[in-house]
C-alpha atoms as a PDB file:
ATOM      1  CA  UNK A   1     103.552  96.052 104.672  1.00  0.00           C
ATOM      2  CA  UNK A   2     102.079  96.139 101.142  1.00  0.00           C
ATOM      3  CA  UNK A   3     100.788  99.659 101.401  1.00  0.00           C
ATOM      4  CA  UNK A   4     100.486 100.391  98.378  1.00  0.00           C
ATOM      5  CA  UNK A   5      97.981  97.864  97.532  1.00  0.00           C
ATOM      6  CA  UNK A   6      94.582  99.095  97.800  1.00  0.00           C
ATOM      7  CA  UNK A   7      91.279  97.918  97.527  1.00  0.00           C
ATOM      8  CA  UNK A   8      91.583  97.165  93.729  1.00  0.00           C
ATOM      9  CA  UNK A   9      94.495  94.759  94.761  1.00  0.00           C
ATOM     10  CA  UNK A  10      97.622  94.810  92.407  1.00  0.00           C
ATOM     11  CA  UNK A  11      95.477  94.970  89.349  1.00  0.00           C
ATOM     12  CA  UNK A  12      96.780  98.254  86.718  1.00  0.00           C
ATOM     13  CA  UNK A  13      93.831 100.161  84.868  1.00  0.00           C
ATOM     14  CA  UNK A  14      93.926 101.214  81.144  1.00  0.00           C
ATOM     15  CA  UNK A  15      92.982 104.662  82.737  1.00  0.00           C
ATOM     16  CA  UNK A  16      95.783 104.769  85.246  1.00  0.00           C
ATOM     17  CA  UNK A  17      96.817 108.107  83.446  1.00  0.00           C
ATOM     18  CA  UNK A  18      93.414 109.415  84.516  1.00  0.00           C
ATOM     19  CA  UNK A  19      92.512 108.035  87.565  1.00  0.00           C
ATOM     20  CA  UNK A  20      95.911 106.525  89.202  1.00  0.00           C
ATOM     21  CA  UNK A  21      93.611 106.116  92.494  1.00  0.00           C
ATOM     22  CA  UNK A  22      91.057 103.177  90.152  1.00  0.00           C
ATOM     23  CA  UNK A  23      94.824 101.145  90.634  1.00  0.00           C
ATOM     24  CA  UNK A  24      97.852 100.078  92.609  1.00  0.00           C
ATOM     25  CA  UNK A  25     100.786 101.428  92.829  1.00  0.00           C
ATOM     26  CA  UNK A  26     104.511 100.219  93.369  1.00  0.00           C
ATOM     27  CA  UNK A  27     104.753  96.236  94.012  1.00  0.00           C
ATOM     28  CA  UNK A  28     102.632  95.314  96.915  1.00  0.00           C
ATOM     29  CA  UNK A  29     100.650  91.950  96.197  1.00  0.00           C
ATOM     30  CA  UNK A  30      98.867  92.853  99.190  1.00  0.00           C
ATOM     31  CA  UNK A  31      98.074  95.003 101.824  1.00  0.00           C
ATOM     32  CA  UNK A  32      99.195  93.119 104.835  1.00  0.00           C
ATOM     33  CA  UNK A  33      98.713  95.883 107.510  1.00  0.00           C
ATOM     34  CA  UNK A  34      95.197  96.554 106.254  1.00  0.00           C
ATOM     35  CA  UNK A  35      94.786  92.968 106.582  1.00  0.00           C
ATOM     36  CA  UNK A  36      96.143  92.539 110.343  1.00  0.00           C
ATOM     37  CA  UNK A  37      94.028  95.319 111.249  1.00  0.00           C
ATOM     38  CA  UNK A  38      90.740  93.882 109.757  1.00  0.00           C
ATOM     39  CA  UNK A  39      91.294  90.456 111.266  1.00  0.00           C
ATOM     40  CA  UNK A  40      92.173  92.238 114.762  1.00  0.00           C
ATOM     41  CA  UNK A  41      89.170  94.311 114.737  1.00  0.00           C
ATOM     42  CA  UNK A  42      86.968  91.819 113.692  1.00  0.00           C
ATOM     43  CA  UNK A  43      88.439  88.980 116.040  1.00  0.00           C
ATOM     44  CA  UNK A  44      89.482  90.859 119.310  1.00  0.00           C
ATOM     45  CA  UNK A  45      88.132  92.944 121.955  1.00  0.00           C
ATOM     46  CA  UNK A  46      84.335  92.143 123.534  1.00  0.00           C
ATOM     47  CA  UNK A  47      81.509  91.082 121.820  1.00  0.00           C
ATOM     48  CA  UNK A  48      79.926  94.418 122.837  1.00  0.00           C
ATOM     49  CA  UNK A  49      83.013  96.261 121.920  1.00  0.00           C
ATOM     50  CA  UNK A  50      85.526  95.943 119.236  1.00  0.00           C
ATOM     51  CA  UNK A  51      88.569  97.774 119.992  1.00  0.00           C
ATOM     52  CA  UNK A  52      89.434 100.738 118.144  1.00  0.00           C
ATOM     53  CA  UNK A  53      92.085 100.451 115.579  1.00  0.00           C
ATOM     54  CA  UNK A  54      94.882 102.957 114.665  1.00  0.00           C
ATOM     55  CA  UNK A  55      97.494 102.359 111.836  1.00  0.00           C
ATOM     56  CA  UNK A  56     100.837 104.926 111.602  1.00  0.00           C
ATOM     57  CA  UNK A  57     102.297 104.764 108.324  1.00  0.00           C
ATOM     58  CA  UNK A  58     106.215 105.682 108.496  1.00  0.00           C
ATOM     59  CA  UNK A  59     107.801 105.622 105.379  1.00  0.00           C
ATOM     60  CA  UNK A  60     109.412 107.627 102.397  1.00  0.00           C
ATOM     61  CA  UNK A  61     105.896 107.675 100.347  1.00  0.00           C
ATOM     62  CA  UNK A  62     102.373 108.107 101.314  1.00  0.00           C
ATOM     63  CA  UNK A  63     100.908 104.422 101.653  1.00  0.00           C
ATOM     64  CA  UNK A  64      98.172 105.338  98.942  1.00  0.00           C
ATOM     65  CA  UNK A  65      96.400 101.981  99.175  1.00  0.00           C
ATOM     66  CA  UNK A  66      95.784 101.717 102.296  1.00  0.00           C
ATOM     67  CA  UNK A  67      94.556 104.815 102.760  1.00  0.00           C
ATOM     68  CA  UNK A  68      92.038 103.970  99.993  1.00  0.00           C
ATOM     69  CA  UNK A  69      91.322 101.351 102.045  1.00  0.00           C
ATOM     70  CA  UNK A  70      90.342 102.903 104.962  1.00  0.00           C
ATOM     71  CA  UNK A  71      88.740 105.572 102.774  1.00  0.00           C
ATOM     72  CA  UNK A  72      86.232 102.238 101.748  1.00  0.00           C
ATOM     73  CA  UNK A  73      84.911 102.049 105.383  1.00  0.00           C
ATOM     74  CA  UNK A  74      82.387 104.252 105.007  1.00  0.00           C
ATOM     75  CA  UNK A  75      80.243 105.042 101.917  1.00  0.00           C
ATOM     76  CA  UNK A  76      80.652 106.562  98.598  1.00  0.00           C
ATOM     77  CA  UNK A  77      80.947 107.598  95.278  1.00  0.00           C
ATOM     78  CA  UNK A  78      83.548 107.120  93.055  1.00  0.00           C
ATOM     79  CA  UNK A  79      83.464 107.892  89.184  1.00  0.00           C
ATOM     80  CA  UNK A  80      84.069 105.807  86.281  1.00  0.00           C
ATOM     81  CA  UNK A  81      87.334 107.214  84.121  1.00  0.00           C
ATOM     82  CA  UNK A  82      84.367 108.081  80.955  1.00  0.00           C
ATOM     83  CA  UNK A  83      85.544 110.078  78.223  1.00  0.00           C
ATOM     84  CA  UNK A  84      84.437 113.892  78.598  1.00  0.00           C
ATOM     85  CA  UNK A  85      81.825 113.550  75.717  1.00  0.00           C
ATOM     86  CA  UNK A  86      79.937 110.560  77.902  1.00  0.00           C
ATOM     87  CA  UNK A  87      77.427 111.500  81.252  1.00  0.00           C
ATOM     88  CA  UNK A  88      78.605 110.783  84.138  1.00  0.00           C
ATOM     89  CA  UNK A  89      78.606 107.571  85.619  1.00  0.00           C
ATOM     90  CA  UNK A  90      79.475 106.470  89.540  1.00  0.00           C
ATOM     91  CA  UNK A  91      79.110 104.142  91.717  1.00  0.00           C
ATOM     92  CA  UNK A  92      79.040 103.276  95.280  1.00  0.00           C
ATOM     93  CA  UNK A  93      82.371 102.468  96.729  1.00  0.00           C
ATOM     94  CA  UNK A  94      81.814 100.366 100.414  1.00  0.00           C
ATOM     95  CA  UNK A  95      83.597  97.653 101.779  1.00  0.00           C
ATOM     96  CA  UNK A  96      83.045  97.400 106.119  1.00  0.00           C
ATOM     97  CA  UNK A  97      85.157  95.145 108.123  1.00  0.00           C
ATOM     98  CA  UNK A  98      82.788  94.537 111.082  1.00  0.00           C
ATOM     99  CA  UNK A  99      79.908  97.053 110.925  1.00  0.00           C
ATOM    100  CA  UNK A 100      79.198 100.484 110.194  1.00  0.00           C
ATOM    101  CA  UNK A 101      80.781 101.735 112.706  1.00  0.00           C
ATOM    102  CA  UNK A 102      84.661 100.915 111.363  1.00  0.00           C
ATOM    103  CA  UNK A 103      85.391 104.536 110.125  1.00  0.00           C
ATOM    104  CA  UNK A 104      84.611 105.739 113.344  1.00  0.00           C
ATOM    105  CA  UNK A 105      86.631 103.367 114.713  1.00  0.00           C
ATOM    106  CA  UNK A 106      89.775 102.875 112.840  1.00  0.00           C
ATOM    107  CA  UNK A 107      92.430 105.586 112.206  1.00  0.00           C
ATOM    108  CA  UNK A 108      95.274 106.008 109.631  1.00  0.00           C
ATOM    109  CA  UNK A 109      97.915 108.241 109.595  1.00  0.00           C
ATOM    110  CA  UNK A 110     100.919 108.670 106.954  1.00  0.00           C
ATOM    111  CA  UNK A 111     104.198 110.248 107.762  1.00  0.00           C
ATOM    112  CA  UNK A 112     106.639 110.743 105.088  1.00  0.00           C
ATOM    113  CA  UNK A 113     109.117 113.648 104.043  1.00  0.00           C
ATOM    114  CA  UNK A 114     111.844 114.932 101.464  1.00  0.00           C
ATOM    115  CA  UNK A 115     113.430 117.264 102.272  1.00  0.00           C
ATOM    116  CA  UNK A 116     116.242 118.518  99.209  1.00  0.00           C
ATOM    117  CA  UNK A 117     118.512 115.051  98.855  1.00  0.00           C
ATOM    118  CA  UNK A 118     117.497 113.389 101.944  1.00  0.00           C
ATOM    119  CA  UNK A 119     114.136 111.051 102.652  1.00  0.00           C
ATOM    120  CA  UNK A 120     112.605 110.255 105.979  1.00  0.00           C
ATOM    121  CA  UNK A 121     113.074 108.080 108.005  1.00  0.00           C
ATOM    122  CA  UNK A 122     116.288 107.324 105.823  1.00  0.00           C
END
């Protein structure tokens, strides 16, 4: 489903080292679950009420870009990868799908295990 692309698409930072979460991980082009569940909450359900969306992530990793994703629904601050000598410096991190009501609304989970020599759901 692409979810390891996140909100930064497939793009790799010079300061992956530092901040891994400023970039993409594995080879997802794009987030196609994030996608479906954008377009269904923005395009089903009433006028008065968009239905609630919930996304279950069942896999051997954690789907870090989606979750970063999601995490974009509602406002903050994330911080530039600066040098330690520099100030400083953020910015606000907020994309909405419908209104400002989506992280209210939408729900994702991630279940994924090792255990010794054996994954789940392997």
């Amino acid at each position: 489903p692409g979810h390891h692309a996140g909100p930064n698409g497939c793009v790799v930072s010079d300061y992956n080292w530092k901040r891994p979460d400023m970039s993409s991980s594995g080879f997802c082009l794009l987030n196609t679950v994030a996608v479906a569940a954008a377009y269904a909450r923005c395009h089903y359900g009433s006028t008065n009420r968009p239905p609630k969306i919930a996304i279950i992530d069942i896999d051997i990793h954690h789907g870090n870009g989606t979750e970063e994703i999601i995490r974009n629904l509602e406002p903050h601050n994330i911080y530039l990868p600066l040098p330690s000598s520099w100030a400083p410096v953020s910015q606000l991190s907020y994309k909405p799908w419908l209104n400002e009501r989506d992280s209210e609304e939408v729900l994702f989970a991630s279940i994924n295990l090792y255990a010794g020599d054996r994954f789940y759901p392997c």
